[in-house]
Protein backbone atom coordinates (compact mmCIF):
# COMPACT_ATOMS: atom_id res chain seq x y z
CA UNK A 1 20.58 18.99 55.40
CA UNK A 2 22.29 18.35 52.09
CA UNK A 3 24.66 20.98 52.62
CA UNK A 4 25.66 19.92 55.53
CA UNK A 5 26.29 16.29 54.12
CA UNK A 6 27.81 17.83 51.03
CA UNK A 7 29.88 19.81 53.75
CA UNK A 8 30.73 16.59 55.94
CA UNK A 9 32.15 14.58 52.95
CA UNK A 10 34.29 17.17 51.79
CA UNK A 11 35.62 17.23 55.24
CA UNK A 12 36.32 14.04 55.37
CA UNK A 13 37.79 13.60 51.81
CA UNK A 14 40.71 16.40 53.04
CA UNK A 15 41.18 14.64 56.56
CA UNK A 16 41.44 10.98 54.68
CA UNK A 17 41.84 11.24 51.31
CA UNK A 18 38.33 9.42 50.63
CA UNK A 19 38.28 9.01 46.47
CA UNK A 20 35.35 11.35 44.69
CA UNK A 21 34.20 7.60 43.50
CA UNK A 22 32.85 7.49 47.43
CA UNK A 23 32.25 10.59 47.94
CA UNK A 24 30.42 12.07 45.41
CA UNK A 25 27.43 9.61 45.54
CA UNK A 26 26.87 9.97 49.23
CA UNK A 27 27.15 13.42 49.09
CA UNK A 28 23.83 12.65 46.93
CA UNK A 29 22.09 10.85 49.67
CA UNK A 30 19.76 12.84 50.75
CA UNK A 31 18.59 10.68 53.56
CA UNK A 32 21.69 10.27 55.18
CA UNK A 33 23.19 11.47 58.34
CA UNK A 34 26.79 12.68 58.82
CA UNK A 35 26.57 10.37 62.10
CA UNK A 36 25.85 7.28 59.35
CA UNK A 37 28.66 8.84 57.00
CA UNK A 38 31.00 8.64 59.69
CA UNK A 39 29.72 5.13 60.18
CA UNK A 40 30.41 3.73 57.09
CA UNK A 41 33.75 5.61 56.57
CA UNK A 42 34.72 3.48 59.46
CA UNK A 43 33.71 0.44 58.10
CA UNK A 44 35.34 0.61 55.38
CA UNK A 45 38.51 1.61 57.46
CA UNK A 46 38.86 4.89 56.01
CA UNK A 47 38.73 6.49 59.80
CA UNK A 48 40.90 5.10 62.02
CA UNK A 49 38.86 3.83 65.64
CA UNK A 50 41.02 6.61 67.34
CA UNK A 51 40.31 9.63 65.12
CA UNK A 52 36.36 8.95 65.26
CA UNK A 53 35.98 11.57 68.58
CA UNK A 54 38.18 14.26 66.32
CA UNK A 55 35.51 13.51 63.43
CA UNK A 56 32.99 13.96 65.56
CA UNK A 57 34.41 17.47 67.35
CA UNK A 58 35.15 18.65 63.91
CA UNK A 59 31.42 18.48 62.94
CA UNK A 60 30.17 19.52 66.15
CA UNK A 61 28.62 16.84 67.23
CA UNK A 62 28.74 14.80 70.50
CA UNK A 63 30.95 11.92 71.77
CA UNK A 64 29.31 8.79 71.12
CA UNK A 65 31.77 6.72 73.30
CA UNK A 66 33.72 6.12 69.98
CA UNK A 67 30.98 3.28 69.21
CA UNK A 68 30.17 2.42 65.71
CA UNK A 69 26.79 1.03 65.17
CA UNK A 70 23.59 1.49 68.04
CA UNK A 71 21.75 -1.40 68.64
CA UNK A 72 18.15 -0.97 68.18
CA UNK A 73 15.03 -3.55 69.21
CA UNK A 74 13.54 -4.82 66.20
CA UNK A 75 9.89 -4.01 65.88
CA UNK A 76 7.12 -6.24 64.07
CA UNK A 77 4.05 -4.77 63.00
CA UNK A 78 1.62 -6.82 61.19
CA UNK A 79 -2.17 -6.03 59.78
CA UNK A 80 -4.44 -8.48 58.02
CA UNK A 81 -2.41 -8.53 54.75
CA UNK A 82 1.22 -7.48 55.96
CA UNK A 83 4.12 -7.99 58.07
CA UNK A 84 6.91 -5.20 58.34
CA UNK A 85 10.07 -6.21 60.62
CA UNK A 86 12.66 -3.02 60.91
CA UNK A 87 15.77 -2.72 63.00
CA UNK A 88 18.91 -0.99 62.49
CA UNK A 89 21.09 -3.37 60.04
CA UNK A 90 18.03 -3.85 57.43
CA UNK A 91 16.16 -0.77 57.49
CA UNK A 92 12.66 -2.21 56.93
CA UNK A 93 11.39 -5.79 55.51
CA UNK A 94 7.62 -5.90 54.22
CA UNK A 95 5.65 -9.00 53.10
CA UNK A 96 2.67 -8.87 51.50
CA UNK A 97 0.41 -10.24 51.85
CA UNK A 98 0.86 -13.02 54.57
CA UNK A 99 -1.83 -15.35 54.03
CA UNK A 100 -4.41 -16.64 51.20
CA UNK A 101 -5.27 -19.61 48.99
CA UNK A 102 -2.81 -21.50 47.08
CA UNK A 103 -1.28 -20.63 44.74
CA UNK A 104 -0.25 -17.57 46.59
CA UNK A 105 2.02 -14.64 45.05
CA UNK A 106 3.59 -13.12 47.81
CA UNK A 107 5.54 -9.23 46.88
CA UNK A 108 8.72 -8.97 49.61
CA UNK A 109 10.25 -5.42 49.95
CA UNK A 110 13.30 -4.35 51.55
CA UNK A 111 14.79 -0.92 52.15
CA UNK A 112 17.66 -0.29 54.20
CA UNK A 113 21.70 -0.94 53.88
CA UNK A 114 21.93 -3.37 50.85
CA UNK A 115 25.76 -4.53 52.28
CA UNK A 116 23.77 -5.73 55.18
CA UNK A 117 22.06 -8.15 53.82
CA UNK A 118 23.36 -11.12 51.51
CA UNK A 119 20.93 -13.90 51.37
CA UNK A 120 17.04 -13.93 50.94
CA UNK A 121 15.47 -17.69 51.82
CA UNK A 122 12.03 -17.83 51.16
CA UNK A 123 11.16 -20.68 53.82
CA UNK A 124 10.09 -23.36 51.23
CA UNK A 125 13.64 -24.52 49.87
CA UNK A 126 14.10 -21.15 47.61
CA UNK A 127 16.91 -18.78 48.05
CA UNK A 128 17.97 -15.77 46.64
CA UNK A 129 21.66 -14.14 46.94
CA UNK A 130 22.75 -10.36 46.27
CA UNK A 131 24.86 -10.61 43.41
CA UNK A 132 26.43 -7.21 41.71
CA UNK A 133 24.94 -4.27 43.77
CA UNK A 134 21.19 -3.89 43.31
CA UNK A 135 20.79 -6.29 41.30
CA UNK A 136 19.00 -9.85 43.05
CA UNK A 137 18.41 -12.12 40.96
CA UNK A 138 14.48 -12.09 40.39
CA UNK A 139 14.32 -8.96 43.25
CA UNK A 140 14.85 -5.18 41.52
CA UNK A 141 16.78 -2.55 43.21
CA UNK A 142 16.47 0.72 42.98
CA UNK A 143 19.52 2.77 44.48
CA UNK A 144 19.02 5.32 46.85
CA UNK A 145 22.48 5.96 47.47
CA UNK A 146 25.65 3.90 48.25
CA UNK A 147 24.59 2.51 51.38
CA UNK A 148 20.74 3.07 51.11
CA UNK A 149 18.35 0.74 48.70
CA UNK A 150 15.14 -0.54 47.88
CA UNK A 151 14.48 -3.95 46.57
CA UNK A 152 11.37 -5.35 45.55
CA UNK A 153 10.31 -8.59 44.07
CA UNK A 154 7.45 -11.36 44.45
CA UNK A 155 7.74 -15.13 45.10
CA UNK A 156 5.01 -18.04 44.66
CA UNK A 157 3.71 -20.34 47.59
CA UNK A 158 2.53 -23.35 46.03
CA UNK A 159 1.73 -26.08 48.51
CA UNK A 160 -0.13 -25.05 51.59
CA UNK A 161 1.47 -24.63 54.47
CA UNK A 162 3.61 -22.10 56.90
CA UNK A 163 6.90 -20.22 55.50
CA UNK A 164 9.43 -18.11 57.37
CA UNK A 165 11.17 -15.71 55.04
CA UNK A 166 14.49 -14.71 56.45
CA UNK A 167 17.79 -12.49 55.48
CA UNK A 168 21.20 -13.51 56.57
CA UNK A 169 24.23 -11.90 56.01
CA UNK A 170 27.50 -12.61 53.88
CA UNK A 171 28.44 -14.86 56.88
CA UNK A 172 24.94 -16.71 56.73
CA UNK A 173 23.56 -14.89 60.18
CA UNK A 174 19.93 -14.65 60.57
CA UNK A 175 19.87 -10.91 61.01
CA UNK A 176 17.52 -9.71 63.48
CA UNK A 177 14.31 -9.75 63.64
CA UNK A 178 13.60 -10.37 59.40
CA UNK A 179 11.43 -13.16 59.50
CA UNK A 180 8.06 -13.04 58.12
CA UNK A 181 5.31 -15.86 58.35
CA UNK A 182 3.01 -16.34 55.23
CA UNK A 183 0.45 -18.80 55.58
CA UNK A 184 -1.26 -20.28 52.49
CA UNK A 185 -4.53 -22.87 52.85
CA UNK A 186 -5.71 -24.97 50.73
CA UNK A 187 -9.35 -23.77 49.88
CA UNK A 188 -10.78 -25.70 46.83
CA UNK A 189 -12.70 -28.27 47.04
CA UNK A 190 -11.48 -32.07 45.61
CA UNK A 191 -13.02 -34.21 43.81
CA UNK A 192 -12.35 -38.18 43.26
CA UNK A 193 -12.84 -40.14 40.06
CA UNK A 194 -12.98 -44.05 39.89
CA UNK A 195 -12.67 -45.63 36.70
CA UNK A 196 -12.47 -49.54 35.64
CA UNK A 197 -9.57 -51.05 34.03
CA UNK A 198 -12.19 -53.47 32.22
CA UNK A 199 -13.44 -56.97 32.98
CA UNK A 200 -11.13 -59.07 34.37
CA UNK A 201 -11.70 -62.85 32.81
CA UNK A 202 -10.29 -65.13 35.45
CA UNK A 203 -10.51 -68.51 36.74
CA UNK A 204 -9.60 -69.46 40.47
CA UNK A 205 -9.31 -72.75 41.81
CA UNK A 206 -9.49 -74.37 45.64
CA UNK A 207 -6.32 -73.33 47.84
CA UNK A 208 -5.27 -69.99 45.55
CA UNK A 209 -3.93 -66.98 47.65
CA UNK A 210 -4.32 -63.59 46.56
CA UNK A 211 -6.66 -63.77 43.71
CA UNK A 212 -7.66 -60.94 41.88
CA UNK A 213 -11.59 -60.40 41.73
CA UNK A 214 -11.77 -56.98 40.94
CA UNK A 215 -9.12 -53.77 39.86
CA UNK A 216 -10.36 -49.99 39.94
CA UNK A 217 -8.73 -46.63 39.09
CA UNK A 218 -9.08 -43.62 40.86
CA UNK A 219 -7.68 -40.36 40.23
CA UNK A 220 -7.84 -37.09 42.59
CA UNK A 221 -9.04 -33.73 41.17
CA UNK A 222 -8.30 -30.51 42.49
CA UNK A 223 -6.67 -31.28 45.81
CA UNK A 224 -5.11 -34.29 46.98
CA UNK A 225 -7.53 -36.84 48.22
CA UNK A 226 -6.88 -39.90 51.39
CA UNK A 227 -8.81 -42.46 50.54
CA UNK A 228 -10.27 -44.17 53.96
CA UNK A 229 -13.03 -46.62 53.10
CA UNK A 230 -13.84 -48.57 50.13
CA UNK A 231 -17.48 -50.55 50.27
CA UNK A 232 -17.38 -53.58 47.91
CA UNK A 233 -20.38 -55.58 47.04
CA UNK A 234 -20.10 -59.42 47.01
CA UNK A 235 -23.27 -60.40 45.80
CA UNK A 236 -26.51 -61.83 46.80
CA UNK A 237 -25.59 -64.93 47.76
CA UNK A 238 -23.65 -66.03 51.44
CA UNK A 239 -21.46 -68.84 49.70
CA UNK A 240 -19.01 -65.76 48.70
CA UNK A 241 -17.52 -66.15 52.36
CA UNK A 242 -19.46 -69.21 53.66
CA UNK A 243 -18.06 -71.98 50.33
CA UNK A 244 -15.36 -69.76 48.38
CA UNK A 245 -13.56 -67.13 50.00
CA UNK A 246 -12.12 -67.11 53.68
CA UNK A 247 -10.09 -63.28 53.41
CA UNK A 248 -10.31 -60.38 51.28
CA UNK A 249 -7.40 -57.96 50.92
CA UNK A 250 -7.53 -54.12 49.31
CA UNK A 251 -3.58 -53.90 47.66
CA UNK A 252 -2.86 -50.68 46.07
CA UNK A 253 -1.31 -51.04 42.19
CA UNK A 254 2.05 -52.45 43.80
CA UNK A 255 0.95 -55.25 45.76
CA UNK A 256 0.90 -53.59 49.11
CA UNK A 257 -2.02 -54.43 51.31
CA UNK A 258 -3.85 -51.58 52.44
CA UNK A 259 -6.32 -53.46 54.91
CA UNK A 260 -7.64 -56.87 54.84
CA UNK A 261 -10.99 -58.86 56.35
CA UNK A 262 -11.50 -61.93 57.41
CA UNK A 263 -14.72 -63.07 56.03
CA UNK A 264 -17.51 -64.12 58.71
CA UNK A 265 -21.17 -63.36 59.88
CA UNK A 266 -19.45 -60.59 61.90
CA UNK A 267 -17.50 -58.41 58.95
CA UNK A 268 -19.84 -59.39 56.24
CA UNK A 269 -23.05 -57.28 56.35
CA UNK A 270 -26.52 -57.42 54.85
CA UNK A 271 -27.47 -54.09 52.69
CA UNK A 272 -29.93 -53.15 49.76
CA UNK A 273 -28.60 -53.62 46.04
CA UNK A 274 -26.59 -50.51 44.36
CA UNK A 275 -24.77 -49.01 47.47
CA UNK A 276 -24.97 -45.95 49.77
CA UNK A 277 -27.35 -44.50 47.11
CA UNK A 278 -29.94 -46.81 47.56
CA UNK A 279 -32.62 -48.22 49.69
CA UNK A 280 -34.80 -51.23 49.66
CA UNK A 281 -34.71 -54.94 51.00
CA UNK A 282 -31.54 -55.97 52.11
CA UNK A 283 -30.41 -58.41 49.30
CA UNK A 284 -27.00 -58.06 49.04
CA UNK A 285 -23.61 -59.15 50.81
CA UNK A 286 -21.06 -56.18 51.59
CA UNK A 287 -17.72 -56.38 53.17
CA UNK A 288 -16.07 -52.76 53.95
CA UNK A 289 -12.24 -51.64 54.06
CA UNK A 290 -11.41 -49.20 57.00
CA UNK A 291 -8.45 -48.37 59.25
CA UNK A 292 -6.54 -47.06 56.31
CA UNK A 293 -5.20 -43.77 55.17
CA UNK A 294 -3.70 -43.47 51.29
CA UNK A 295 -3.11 -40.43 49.57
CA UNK A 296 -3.63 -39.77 46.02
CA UNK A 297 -1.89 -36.70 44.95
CA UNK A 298 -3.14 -34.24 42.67
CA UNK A 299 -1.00 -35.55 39.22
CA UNK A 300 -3.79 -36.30 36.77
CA UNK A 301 -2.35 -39.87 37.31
CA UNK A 302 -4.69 -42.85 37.70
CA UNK A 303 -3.58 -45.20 40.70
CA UNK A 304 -4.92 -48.52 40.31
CA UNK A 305 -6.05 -50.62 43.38
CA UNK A 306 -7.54 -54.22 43.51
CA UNK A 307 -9.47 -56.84 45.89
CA UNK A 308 -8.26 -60.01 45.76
CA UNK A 309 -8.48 -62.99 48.15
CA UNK A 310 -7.46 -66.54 49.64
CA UNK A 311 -9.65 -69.62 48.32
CA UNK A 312 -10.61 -72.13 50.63
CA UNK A 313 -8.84 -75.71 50.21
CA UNK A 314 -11.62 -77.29 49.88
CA UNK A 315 -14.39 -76.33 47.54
CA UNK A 316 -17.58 -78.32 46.90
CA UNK A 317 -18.16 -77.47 42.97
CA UNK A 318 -20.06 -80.80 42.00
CA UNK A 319 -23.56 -79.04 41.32
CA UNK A 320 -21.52 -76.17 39.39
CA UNK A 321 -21.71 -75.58 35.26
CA UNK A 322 -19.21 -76.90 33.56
CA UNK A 323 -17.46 -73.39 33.38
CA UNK A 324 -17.21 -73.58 37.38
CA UNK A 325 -19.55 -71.24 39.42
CA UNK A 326 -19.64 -67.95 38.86
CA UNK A 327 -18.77 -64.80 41.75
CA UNK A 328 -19.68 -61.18 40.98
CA UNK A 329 -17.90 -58.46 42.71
CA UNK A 330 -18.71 -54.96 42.10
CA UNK A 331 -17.47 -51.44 43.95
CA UNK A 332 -21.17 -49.93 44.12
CA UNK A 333 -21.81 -45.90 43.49
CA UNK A 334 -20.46 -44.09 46.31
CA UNK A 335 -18.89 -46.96 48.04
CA UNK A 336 -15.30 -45.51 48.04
CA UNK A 337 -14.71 -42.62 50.23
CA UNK A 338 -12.08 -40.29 50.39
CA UNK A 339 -11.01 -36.78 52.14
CA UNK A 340 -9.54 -33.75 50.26
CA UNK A 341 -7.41 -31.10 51.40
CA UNK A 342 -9.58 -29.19 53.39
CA UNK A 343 -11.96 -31.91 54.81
CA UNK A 344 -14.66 -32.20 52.38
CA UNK A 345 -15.63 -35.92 52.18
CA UNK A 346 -15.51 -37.06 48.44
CA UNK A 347 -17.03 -40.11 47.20
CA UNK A 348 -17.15 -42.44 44.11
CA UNK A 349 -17.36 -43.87 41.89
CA UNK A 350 -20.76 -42.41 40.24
CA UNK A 351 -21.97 -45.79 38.26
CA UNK A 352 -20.62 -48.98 40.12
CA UNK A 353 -17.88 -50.89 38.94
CA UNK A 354 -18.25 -54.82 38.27
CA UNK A 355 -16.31 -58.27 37.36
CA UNK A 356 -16.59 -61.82 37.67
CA UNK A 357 -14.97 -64.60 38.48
CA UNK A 358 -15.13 -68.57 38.13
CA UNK A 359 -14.53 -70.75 40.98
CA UNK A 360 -13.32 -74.12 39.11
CA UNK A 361 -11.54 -77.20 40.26
């Protein structure tokens, strides 16, 4: 075979005057046809479209109909931890592997023309282009030849999700059939902490809006965690929502209102003291925040949230101390729920967080 090849570019160097700088490293190609040499000599317009059926009788080899290139199916084969796309332009495209828990290290191989091929997108915003030949930027090449290469290189997945890897050529064509899917999931389990600010000091009066009775911070750990329901404890007595307070709102650290009650008989409820951990007589008043979905992302931050709420006009305070009558408002252990990446519930926080206010004139 290599004599042959040696044979054919020699050949082909007298007929066109192809420069030793070409010739000489195909001629050490071991894996290439005269067919392909014949191929490329045209492509780089070193055979004339007319003289290819003289090349070809020269060499003894059969009229092709004077085409250049045969177009071949591309064929996908995939296993549990790979996904190999070949076809005629790229030679062949391996990922591995294609799926796994975050973060996941993917190795991409290609081996095939390296002119075919320009541009290497990973599928989550990353690209890659072919710079001087064999060398791609954090992909190494080995030569096998002029035309013929392997690269190699590996990429991170980060975020959960699914990515298409793809190769397009100089002109930014998808070239066929080079797409790989890698699938990462999210497999660690979250966790939520809630953590108190400290005791807020306040003072409200008849007719305020939007007073603050209690703040809490909560931070997500391991995954990112939507917080859906937060319990909140208004004491053991029914003049929270029967004398004081007409609406509760939950507001995240900017002032936006995440969900809000109206108090009555029909949204305040009737529990035992301490929360979803306890049991007991029913002693104490609870109003609960639904119908809400806020995410806390995993960024070591703590996002502060608060309950606050509207005074009535009217307050009847003449039996009160002097100080004005006192409200206690605490977020009970367990009382705020949340849902991490993977749809483990998480709760918190694990000792209940408390404040109170004074209702004055």
């Amino acid at each position: 075979m290599k004599k042959s090849i040696i044979s054919g570019v020699l050949a082909l160097t007298v007929f066109f005057g192809v420069s030793q700088t070409i010739a000489t490293p195909v001629a050490h190609a071991q894996n290439i046809s005269i067919q392909q040499l014949i191929q490329l000599f045209i492509s780089l317009g070193i055979i004339p479209s007319d003289k290819v059926a003289m090349v070809e009788a020269a060499f003894g080899m059969t009229n092709t109909t004077g085409t250049t290139s045969t177009t071949v199916s591309p064929t996908t084969t995939t296993s549990s931890t790979t996904q190999t796309t070949t076809n005629n332009n790229i030679g062949s495209f391996t990922a591995n592997p294609i799926s796994g828990s975050v973060p996941l290290q993917v190795t991409f191989s290609t081996s095939g023309k390296y002119n075919a091929w320009e541009t290497f997108n990973y599928g989550d915003g990353t690209n890659i282009s072919m710079g001087t030949p064999f060398s791609l930027n954090d992909m190494s090449c080995n030569a096998g030849g002029p035309i013929y290469t392997v690269c190699r290189g590996t990429h991170t997945y980060s975020a959960p999700g699914t990515y298409t890897a793809t190769l397009y050529d100089s002109q930014g064509n998808q070239l066929g059939a080079v797409t790989v899917t890698v699938t990462t999931t999210q497999t660690t389990v979250g966790g939520l902490n809630a953590t108190s600010p400290g005791t807020i000091v306040e003072s409200v009066h008849p007719g305020d809006q939007r007073s603050t009775l209690i703040t809490f911070g909560l931070q997500a750990i391991n995954s990112p965690i939507t917080i859906q329901r937060v319990q909140v404890d208004i004491g053991s007595s029914g003049d929270f929502y029967t004398k004081y307070f007409k609406n509760l709102y939950l507001t995240d650290q900017n002032g936006n209102v995440l969900a809000q009650i109206s108090l009555n008989s029909n949204t305040v409820t009737l529990g035992s003291a301490g929360g979803n951990l306890s049991s007991g007589p029913s002693t104490e008043y609870y109003v609960t925040f639904t119908g809400f979905d806020y995410m806390i992302p995993k960024d070591n931050a703590t996002h502060l949230f608060n309950v606050v709420g509207d005074l009535y006009g009217s307050i009847d305070l003449s039996n009160a101390p002097s100080i004005g009558a006192s409200v206690s408002v605490s977020i009970d252990s367990q009382s705020i729920r949340g849902v991490d990446n993977i749809g483990v519930d998480q709760y918190a926080p694990l000792k209940a967080i408390s404040n109170t206010v004074f209702v004055t004139p």
